[in-house]
PDB file of N, CA and C in Angstrom:
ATOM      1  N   UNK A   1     -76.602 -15.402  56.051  1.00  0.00           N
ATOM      2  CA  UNK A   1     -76.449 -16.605  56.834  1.00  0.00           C
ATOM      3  C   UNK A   1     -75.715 -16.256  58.134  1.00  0.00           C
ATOM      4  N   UNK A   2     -76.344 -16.503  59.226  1.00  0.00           N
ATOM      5  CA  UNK A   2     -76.167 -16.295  60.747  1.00  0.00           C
ATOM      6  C   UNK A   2     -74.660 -17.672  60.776  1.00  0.00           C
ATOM      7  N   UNK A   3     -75.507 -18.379  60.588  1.00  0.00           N
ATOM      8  CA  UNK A   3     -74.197 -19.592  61.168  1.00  0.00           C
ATOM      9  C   UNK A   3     -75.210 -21.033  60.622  1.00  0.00           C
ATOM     10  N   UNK A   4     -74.347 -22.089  59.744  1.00  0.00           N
ATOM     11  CA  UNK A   4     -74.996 -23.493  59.632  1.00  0.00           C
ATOM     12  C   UNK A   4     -73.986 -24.325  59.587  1.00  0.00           C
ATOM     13  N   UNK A   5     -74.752 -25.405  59.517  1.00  0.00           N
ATOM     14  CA  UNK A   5     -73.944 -26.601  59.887  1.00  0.00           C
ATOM     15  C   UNK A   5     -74.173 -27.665  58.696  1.00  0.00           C
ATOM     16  N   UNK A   6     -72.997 -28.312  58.090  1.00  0.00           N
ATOM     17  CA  UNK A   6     -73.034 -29.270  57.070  1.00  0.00           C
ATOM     18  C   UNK A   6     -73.927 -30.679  57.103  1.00  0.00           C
ATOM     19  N   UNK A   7     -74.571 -30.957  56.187  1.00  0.00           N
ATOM     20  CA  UNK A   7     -75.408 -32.520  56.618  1.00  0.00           C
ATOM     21  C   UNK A   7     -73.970 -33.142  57.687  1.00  0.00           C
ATOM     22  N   UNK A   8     -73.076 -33.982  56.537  1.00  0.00           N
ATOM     23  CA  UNK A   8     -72.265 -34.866  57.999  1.00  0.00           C
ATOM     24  C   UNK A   8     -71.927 -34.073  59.401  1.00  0.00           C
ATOM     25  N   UNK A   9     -71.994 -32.871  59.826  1.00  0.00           N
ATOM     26  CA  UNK A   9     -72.361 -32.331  60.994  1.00  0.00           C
ATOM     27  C   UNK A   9     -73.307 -32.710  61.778  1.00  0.00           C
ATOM     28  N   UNK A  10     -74.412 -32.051  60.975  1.00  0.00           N
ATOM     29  CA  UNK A  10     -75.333 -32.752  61.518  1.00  0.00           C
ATOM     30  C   UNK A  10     -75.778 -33.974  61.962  1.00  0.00           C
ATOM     31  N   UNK A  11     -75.525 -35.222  60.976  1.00  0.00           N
ATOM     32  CA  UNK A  11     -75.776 -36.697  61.249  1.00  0.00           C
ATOM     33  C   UNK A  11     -74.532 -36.830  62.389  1.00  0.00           C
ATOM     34  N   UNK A  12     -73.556 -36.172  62.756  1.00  0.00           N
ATOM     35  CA  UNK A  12     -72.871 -36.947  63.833  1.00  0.00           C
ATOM     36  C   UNK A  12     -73.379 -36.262  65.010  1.00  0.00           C
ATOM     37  N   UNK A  13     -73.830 -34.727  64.883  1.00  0.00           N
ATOM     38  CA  UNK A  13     -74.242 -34.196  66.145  1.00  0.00           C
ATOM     39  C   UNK A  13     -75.297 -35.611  66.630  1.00  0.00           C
ATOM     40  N   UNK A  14     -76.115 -35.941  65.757  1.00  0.00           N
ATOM     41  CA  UNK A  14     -77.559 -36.499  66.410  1.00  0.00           C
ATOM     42  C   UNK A  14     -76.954 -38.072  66.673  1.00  0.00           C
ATOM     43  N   UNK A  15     -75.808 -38.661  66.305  1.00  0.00           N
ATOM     44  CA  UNK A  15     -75.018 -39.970  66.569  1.00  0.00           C
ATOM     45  C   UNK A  15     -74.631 -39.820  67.734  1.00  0.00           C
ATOM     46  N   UNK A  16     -73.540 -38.713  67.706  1.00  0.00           N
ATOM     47  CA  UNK A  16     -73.096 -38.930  69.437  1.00  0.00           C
ATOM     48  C   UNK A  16     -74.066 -38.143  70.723  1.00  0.00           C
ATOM     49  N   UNK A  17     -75.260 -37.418  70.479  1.00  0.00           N
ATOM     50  CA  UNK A  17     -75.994 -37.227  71.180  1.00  0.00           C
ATOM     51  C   UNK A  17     -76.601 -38.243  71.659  1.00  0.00           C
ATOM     52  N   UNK A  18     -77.464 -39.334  70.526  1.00  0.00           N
ATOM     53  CA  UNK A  18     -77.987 -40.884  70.631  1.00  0.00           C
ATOM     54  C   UNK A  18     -77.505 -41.497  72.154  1.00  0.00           C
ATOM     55  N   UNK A  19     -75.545 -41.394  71.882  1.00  0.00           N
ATOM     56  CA  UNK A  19     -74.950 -42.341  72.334  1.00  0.00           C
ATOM     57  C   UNK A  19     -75.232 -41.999  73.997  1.00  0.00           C
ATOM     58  N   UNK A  20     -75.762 -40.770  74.352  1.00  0.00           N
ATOM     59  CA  UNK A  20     -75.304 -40.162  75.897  1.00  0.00           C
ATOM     60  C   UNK A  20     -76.861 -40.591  76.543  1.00  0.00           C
ATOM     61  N   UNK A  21     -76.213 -41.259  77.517  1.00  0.00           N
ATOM     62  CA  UNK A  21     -77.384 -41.954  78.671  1.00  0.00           C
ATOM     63  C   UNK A  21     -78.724 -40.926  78.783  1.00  0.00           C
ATOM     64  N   UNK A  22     -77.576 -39.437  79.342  1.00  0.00           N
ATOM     65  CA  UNK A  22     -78.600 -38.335  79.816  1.00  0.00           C
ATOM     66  C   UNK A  22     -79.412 -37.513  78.385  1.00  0.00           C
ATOM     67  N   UNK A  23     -79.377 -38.026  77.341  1.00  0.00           N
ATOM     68  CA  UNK A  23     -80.396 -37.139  76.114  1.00  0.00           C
ATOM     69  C   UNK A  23     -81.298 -37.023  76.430  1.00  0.00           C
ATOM     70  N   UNK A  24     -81.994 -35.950  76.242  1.00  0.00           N
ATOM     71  CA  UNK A  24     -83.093 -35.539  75.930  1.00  0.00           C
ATOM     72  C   UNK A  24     -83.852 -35.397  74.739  1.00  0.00           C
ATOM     73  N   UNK A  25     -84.824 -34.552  74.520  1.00  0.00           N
ATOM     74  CA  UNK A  25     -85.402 -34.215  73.622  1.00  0.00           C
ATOM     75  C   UNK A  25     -84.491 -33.152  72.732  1.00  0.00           C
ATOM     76  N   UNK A  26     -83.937 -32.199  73.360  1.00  0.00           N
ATOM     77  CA  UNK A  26     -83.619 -30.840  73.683  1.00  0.00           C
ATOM     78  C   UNK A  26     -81.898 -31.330  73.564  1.00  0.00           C
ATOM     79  N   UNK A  27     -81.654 -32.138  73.559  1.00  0.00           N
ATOM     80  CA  UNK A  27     -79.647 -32.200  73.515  1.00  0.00           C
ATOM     81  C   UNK A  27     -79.486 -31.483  72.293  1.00  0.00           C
ATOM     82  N   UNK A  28     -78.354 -30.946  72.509  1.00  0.00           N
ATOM     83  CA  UNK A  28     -77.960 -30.168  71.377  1.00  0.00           C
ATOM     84  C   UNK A  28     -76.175 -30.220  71.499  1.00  0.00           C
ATOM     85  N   UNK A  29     -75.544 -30.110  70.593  1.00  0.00           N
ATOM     86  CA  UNK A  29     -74.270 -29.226  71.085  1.00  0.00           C
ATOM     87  C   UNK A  29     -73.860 -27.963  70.969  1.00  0.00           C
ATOM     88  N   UNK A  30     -73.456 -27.625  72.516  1.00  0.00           N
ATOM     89  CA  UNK A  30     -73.196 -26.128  72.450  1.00  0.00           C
ATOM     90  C   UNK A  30     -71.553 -25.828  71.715  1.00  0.00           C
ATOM     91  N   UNK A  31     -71.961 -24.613  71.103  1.00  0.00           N
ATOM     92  CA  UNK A  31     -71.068 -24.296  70.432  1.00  0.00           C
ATOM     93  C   UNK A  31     -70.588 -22.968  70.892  1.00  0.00           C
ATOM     94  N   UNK A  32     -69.330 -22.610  71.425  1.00  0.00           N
ATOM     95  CA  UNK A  32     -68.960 -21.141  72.009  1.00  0.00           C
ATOM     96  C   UNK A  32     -67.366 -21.106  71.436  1.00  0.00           C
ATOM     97  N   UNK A  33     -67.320 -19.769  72.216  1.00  0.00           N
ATOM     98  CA  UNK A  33     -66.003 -18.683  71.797  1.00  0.00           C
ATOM     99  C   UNK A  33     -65.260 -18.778  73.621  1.00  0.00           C
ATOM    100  N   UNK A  34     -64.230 -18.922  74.117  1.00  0.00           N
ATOM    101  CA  UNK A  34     -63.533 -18.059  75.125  1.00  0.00           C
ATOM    102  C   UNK A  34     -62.045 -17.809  74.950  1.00  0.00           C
ATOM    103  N   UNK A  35     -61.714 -17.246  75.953  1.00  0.00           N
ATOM    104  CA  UNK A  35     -60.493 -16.391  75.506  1.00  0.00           C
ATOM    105  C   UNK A  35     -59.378 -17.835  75.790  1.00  0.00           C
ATOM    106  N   UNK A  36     -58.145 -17.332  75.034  1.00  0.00           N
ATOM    107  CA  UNK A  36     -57.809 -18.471  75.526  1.00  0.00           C
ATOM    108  C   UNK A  36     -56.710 -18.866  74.373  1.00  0.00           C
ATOM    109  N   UNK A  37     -55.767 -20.268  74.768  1.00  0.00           N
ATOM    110  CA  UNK A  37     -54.720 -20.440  73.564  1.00  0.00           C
ATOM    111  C   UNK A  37     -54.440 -19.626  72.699  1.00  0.00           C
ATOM    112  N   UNK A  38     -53.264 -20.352  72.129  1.00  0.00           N
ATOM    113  CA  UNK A  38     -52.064 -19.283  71.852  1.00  0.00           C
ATOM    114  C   UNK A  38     -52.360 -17.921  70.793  1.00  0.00           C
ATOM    115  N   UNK A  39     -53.529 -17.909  69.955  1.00  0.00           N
ATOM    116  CA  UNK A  39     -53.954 -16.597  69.154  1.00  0.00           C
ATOM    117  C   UNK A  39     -54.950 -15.681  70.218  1.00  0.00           C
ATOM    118  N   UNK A  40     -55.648 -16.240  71.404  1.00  0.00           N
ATOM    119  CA  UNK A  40     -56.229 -15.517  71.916  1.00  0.00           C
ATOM    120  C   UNK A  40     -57.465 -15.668  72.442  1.00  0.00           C
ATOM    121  N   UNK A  41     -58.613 -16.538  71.052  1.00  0.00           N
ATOM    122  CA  UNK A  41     -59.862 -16.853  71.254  1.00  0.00           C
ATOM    123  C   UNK A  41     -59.709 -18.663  70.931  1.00  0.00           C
ATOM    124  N   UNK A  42     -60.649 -19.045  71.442  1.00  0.00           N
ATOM    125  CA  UNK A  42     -60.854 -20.920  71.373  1.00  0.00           C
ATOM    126  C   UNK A  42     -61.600 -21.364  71.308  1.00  0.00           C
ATOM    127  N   UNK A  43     -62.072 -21.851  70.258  1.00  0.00           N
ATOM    128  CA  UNK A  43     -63.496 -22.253  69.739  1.00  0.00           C
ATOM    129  C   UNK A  43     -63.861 -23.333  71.932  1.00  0.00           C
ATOM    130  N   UNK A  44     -65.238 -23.461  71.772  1.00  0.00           N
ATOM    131  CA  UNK A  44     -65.449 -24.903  72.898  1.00  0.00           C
ATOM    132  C   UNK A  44     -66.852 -25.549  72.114  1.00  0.00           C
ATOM    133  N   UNK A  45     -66.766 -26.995  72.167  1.00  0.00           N
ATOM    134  CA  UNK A  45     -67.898 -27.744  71.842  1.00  0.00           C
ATOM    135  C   UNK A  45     -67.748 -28.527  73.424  1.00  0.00           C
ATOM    136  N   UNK A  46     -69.553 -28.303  73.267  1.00  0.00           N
ATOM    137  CA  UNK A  46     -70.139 -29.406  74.500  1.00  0.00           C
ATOM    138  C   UNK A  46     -71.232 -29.667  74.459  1.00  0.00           C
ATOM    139  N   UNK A  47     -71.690 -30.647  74.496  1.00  0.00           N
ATOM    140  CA  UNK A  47     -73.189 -31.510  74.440  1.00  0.00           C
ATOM    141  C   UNK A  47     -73.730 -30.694  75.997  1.00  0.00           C
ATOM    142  N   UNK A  48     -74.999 -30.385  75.641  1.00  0.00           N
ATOM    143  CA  UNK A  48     -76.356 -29.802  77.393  1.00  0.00           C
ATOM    144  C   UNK A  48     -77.440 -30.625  76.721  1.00  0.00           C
ATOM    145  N   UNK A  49     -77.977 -31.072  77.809  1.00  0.00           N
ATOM    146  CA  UNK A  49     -79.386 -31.111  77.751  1.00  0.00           C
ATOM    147  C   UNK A  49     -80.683 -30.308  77.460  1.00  0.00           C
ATOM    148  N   UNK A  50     -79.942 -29.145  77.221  1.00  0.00           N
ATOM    149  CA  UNK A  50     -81.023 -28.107  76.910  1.00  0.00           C
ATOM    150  C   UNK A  50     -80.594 -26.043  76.694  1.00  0.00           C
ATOM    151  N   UNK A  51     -81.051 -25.873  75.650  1.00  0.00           N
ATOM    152  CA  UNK A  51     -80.619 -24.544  75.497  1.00  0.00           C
ATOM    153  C   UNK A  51     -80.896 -23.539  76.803  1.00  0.00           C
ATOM    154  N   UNK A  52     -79.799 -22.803  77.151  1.00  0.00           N
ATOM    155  CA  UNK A  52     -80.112 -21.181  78.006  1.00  0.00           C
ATOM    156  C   UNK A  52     -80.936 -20.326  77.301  1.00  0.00           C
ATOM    157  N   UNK A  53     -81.302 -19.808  78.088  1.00  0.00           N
ATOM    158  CA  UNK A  53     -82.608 -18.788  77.783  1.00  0.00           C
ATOM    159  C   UNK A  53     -82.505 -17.793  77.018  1.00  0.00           C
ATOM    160  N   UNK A  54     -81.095 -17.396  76.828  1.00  0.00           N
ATOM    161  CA  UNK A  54     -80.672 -16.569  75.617  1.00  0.00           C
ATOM    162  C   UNK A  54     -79.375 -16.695  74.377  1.00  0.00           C
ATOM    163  N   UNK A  55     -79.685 -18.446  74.608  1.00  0.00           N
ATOM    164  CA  UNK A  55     -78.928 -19.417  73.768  1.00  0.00           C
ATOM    165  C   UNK A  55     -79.950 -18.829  71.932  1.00  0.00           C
ATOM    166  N   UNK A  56     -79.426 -18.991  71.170  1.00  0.00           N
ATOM    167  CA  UNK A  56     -79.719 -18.756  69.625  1.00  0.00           C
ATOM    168  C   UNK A  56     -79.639 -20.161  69.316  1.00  0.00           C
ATOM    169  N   UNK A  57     -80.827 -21.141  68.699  1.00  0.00           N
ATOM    170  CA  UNK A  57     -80.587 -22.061  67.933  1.00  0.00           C
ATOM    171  C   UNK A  57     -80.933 -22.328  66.881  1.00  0.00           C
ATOM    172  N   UNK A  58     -79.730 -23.260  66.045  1.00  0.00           N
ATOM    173  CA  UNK A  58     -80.062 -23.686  65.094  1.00  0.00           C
ATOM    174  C   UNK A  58     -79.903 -24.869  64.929  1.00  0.00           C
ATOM    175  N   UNK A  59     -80.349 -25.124  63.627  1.00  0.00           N
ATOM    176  CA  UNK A  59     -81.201 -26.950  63.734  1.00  0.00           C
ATOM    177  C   UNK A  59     -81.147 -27.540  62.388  1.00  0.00           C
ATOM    178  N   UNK A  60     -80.638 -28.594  62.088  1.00  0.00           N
ATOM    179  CA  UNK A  60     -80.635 -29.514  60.764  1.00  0.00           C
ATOM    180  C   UNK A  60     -81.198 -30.662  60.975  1.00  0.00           C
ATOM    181  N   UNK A  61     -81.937 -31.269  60.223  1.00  0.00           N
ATOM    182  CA  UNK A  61     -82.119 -32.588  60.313  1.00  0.00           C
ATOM    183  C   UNK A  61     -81.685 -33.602  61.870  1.00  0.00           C
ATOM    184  N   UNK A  62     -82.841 -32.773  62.863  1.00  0.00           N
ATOM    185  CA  UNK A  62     -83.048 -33.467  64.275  1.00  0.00           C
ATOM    186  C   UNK A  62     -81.715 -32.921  64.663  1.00  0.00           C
ATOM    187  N   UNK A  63     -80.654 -32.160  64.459  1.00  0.00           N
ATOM    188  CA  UNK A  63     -79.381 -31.641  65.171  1.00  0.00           C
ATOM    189  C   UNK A  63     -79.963 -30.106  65.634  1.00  0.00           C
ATOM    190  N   UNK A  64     -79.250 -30.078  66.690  1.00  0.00           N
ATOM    191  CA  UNK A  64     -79.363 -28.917  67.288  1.00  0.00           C
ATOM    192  C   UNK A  64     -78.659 -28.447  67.662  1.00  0.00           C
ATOM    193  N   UNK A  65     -78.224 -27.182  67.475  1.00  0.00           N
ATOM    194  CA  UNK A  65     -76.825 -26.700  68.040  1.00  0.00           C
ATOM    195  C   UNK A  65     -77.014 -25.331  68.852  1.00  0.00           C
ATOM    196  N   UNK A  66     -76.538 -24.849  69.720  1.00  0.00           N
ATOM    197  CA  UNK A  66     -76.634 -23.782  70.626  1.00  0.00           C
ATOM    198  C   UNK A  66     -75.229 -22.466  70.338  1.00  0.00           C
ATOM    199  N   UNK A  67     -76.221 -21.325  70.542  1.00  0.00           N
ATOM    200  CA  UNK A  67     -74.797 -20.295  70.782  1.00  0.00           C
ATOM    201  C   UNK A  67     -75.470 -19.722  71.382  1.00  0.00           C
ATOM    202  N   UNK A  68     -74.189 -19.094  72.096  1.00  0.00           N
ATOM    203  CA  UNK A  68     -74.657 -17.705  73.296  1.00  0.00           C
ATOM    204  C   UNK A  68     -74.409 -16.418  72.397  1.00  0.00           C
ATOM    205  N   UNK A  69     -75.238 -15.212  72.944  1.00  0.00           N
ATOM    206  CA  UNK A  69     -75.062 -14.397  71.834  1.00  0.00           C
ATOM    207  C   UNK A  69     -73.691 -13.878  71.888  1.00  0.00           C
ATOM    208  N   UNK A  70     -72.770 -14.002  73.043  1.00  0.00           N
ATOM    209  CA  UNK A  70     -71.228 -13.632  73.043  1.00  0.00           C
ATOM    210  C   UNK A  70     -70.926 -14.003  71.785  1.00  0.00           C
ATOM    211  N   UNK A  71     -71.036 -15.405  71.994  1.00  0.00           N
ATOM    212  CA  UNK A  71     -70.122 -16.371  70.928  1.00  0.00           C
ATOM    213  C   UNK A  71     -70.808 -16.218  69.330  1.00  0.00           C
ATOM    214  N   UNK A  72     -71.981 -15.907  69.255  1.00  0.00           N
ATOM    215  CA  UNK A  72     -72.152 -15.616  67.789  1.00  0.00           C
ATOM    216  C   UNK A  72     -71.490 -14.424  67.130  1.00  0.00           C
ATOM    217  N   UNK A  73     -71.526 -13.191  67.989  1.00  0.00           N
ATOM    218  CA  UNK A  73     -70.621 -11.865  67.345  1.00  0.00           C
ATOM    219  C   UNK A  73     -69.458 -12.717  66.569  1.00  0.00           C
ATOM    220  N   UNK A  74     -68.647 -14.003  67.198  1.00  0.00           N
ATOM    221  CA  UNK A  74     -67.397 -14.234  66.607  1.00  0.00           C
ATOM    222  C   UNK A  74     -67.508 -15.371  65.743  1.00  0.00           C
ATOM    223  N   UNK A  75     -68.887 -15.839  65.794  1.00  0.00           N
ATOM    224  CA  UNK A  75     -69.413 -16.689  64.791  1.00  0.00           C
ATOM    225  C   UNK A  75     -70.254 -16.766  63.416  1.00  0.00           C
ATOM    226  N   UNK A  76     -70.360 -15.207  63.130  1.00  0.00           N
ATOM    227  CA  UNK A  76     -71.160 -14.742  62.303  1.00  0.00           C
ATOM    228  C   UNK A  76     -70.210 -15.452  60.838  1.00  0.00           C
ATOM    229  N   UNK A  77     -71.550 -16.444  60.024  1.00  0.00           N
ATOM    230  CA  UNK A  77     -70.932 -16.147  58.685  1.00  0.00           C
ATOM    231  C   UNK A  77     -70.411 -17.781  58.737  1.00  0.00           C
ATOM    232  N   UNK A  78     -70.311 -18.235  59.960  1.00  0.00           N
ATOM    233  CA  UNK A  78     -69.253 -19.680  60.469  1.00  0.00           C
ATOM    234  C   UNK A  78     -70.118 -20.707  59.825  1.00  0.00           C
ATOM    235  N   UNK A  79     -69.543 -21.913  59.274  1.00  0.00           N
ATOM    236  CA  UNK A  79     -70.344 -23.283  59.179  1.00  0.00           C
ATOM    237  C   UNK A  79     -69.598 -24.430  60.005  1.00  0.00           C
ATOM    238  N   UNK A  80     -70.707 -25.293  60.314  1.00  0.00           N
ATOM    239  CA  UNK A  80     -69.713 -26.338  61.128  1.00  0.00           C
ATOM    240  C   UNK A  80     -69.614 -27.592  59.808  1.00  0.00           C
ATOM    241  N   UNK A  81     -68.620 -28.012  60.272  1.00  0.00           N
ATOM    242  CA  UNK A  81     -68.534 -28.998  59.326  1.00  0.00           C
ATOM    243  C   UNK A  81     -68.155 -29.989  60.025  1.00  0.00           C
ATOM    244  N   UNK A  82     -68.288 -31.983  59.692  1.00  0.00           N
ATOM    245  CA  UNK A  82     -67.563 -32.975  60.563  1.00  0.00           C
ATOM    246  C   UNK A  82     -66.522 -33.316  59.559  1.00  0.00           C
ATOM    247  N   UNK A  83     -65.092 -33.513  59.712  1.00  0.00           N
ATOM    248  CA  UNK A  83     -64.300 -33.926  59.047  1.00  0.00           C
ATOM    249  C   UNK A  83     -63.487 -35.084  59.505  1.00  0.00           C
ATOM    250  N   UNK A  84     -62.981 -36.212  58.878  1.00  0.00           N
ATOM    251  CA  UNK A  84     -62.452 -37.025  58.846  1.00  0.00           C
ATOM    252  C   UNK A  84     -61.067 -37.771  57.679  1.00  0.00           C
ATOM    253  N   UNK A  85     -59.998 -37.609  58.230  1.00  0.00           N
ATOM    254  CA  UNK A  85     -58.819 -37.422  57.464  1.00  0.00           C
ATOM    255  C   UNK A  85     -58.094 -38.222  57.974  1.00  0.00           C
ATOM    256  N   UNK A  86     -56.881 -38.979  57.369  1.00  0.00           N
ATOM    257  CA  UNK A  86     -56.225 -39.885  57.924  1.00  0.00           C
ATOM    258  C   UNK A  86     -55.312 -39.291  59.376  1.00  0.00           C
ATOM    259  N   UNK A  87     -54.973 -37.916  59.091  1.00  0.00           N
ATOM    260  CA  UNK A  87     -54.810 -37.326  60.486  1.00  0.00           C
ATOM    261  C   UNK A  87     -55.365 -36.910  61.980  1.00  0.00           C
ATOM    262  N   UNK A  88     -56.831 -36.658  61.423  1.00  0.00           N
ATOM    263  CA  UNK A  88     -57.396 -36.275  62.349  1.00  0.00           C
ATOM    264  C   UNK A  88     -59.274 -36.407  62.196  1.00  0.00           C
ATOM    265  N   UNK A  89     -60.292 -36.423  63.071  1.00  0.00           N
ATOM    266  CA  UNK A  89     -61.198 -36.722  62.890  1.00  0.00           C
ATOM    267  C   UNK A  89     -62.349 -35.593  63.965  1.00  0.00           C
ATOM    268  N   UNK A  90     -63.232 -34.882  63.957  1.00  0.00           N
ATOM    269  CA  UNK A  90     -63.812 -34.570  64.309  1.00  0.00           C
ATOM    270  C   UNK A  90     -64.525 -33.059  63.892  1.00  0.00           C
ATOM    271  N   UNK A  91     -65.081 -31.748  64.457  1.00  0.00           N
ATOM    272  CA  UNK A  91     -65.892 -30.730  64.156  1.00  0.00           C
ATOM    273  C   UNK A  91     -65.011 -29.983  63.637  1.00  0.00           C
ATOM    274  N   UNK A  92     -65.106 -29.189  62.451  1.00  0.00           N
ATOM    275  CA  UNK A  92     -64.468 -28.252  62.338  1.00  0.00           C
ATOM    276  C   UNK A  92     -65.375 -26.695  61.596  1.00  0.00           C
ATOM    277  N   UNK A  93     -64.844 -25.595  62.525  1.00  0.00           N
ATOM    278  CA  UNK A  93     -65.515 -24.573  62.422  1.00  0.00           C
ATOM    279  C   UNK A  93     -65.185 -24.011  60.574  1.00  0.00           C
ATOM    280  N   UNK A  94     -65.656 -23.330  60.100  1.00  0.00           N
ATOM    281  CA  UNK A  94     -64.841 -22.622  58.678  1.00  0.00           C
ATOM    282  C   UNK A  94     -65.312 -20.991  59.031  1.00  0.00           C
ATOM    283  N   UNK A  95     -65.339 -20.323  59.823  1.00  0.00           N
ATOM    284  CA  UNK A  95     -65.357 -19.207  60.277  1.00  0.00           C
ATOM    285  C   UNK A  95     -64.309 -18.000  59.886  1.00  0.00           C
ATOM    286  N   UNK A  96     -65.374 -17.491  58.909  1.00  0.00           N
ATOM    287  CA  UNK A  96     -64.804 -16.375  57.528  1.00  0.00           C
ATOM    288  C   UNK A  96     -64.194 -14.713  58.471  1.00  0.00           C
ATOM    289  N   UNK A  97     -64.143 -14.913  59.787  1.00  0.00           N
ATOM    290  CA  UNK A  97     -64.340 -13.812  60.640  1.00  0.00           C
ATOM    291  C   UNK A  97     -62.451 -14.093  61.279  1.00  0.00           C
ATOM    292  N   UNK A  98     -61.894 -15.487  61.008  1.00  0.00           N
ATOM    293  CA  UNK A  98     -60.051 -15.645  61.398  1.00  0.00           C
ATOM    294  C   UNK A  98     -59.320 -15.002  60.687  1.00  0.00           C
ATOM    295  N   UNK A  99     -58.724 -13.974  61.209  1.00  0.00           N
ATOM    296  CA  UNK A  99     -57.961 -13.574  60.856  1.00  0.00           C
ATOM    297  C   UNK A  99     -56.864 -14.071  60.419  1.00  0.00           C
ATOM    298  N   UNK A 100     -56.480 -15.203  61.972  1.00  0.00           N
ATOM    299  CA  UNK A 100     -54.877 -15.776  62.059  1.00  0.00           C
ATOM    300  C   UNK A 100     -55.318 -17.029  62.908  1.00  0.00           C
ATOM    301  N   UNK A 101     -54.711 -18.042  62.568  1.00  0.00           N
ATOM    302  CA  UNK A 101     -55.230 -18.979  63.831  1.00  0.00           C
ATOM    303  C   UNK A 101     -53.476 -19.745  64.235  1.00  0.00           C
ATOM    304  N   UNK A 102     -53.669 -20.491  65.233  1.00  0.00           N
ATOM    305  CA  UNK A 102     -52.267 -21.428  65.508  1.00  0.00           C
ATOM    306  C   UNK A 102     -52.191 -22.480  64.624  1.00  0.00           C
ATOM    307  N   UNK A 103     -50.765 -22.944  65.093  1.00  0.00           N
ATOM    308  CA  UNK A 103     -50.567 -24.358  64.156  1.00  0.00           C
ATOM    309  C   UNK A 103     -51.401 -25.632  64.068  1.00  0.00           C
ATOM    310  N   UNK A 104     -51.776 -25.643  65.375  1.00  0.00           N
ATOM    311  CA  UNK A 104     -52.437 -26.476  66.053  1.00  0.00           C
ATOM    312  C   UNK A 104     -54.171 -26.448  65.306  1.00  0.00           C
ATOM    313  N   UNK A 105     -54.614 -25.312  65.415  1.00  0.00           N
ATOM    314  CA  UNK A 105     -55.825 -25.061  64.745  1.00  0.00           C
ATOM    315  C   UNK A 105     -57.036 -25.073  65.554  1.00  0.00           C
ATOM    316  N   UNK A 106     -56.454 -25.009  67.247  1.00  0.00           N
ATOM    317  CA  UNK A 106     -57.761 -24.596  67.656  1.00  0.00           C
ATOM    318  C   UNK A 106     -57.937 -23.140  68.162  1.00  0.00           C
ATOM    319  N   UNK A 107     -57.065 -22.353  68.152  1.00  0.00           N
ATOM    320  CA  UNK A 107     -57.172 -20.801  68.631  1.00  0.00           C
ATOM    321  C   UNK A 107     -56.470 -20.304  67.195  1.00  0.00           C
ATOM    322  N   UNK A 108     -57.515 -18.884  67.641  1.00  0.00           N
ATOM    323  CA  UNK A 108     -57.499 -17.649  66.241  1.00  0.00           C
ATOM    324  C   UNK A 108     -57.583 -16.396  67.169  1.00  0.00           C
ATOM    325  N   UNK A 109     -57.378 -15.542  66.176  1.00  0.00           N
ATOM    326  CA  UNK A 109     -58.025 -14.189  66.186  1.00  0.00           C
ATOM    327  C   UNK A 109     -58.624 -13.507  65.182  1.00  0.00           C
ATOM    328  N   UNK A 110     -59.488 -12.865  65.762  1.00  0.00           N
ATOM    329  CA  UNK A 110     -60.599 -12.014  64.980  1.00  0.00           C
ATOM    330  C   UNK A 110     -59.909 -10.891  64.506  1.00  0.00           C
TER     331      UNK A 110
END
């Protein structure tokens, strides 16, 4: 397994895609790696209108999600999941490749 994404992932990718004026056929959310906060690397999610030309996708039930091949080296093995907790609410990576991450929980290292 390259990288997947949980059904409730999926059903919210294709909810809040719905919600954006500019959708397309082709919306997806991109999913990447850059350097960055306090362990080093930082996950980024962002909705495009359409995959790059050497974007990797994958796809659940009408969701579509994008990686660049940078960001898969550090995504190999990763599932997305949507979570919702009385603390907090939104994507969360489970990426078997963290070594260490912050308190906070959006930067790691490999």
């Amino acid at each position: 397994m390259i990288f997947s994404l949980s059904d409730k992932a999926a059903s919210k990718i294709v909810e809040l895609s719905r919600a954006r004026p500019e959708t397309t056929e082709k919306t997806g959310l991109r999913v990447g790696i850059r350097g960055g906060g306090c362990s080093g690397l930082a996950y980024v999610f962002e909705f495009c209108d359409e995959p790059r030309e050497t974007d990797k996708t994958f796809e659940l039930q009408g969701a579509r999600v994008y990686i660049d091949p940078k960001s898969l080296v550090f995504l190999q093995g990763t599932r997305l999941d949507y979570v919702e907790t009385l603390m907090a609410r939104g994507f969360k990576l489970e990426n078997p490749q963290v070594k260490q991450s912050c308190g906070c929980g959006t930067s790691f290292t490999v």
